[in-house]
Protein backbone atom coordinates (compact mmCIF):
# COMPACT_ATOMS: atom_id res chain seq x y z
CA UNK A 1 -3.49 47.98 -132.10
CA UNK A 2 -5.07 51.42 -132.91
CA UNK A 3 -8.19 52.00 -134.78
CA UNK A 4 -7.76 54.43 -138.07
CA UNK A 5 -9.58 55.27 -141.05
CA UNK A 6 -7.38 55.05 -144.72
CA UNK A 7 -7.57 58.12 -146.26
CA UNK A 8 -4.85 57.86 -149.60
CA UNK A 9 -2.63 56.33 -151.14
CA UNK A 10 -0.61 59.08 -153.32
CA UNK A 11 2.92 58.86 -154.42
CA UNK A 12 3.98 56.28 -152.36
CA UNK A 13 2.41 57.27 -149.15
CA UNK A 14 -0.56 55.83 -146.84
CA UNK A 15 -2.03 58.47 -145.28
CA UNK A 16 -4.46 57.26 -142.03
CA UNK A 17 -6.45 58.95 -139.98
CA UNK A 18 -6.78 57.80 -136.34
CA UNK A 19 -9.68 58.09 -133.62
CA UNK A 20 -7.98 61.02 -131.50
CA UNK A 21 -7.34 63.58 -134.67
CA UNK A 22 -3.76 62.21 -135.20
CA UNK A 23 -3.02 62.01 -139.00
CA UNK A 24 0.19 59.46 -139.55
CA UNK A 25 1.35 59.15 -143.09
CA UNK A 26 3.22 55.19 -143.75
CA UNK A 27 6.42 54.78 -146.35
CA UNK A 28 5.79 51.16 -146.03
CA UNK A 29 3.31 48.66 -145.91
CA UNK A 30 4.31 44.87 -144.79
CA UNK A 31 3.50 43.44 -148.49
CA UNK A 32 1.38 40.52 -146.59
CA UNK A 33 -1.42 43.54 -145.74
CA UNK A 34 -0.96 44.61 -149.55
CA UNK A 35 -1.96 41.63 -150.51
CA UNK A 36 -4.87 41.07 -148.46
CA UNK A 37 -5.45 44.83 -149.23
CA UNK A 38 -4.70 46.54 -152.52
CA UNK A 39 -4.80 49.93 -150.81
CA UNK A 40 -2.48 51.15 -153.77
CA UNK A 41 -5.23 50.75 -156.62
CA UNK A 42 -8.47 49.56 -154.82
CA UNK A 43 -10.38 52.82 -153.68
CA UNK A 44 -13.10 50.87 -152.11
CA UNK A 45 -10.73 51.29 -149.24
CA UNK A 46 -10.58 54.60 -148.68
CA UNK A 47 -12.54 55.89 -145.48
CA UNK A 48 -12.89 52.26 -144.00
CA UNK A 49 -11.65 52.15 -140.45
CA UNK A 50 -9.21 49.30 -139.39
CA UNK A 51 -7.65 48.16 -136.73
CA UNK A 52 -3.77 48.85 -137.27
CA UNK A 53 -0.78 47.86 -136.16
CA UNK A 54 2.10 49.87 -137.14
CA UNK A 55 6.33 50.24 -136.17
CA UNK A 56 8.25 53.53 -136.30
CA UNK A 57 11.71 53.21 -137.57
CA UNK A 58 14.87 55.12 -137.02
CA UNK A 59 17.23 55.97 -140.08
CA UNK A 60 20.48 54.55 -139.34
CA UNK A 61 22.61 57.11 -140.25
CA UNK A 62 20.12 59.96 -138.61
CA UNK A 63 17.83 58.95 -135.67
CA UNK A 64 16.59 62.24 -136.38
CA UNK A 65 14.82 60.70 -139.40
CA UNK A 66 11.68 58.43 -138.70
CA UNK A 67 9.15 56.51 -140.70
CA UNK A 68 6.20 54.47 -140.03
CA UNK A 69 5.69 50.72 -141.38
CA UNK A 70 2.45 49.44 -140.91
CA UNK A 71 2.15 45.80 -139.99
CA UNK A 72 -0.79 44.71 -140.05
CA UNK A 73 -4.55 45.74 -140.99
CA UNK A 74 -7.64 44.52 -139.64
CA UNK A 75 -10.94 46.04 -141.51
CA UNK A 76 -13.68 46.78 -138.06
C-alpha cells in the first residue's frame, strides 16, 4: 500500500497524486472501491489522501502498453 492524494476524475481517468511527486493516472477502478467511493461524481473526494493499493497491467497483444487498476482505497 502507498499513500496518495485523489486529484480527478475526468473522462474516464483517476488521476492520484502520491507522497514522493509521482502522478499515476488509473483506467480502472475495482467497482467494490466505487462503491464505497463515488470518486466519479462525489467531489468531496478530491484532495483526500488514501492509502492505495493498485496493479499495473500489460496489454496482451502489446506489453508495450500498460495501465493501472486500483484495488483498493483506504481514506487516512
Amino acid at each position: 500500500m502507498r499513500t496518495a492524494v485523489f486529484k480527478s476524475y475526468k473522462k474516464g481517468l483517476f488521476t492520484f497524486w502520491f507522497e514522493n511527486g509521482e502522478e499515476l493516472v488509473f483506467e480502472e477502478v475495482h467497482p467494490r472501491v466505487l462503491k464505497q467511493y463515488d470518486l466519479k461524481n462525489d467531489k468531496s473526494f478530491i484532495d483526500q489522501e488514501f492509502r492505495i493499493t493498485f496493479v499495473e497491467e500489460f496489454e496482451d497483444h502489446d506489453e508495450d502498453l500498460v495501465y493501472y487498476r486500483v484495488e483498493s482505497l483506504k481514506p487516512l
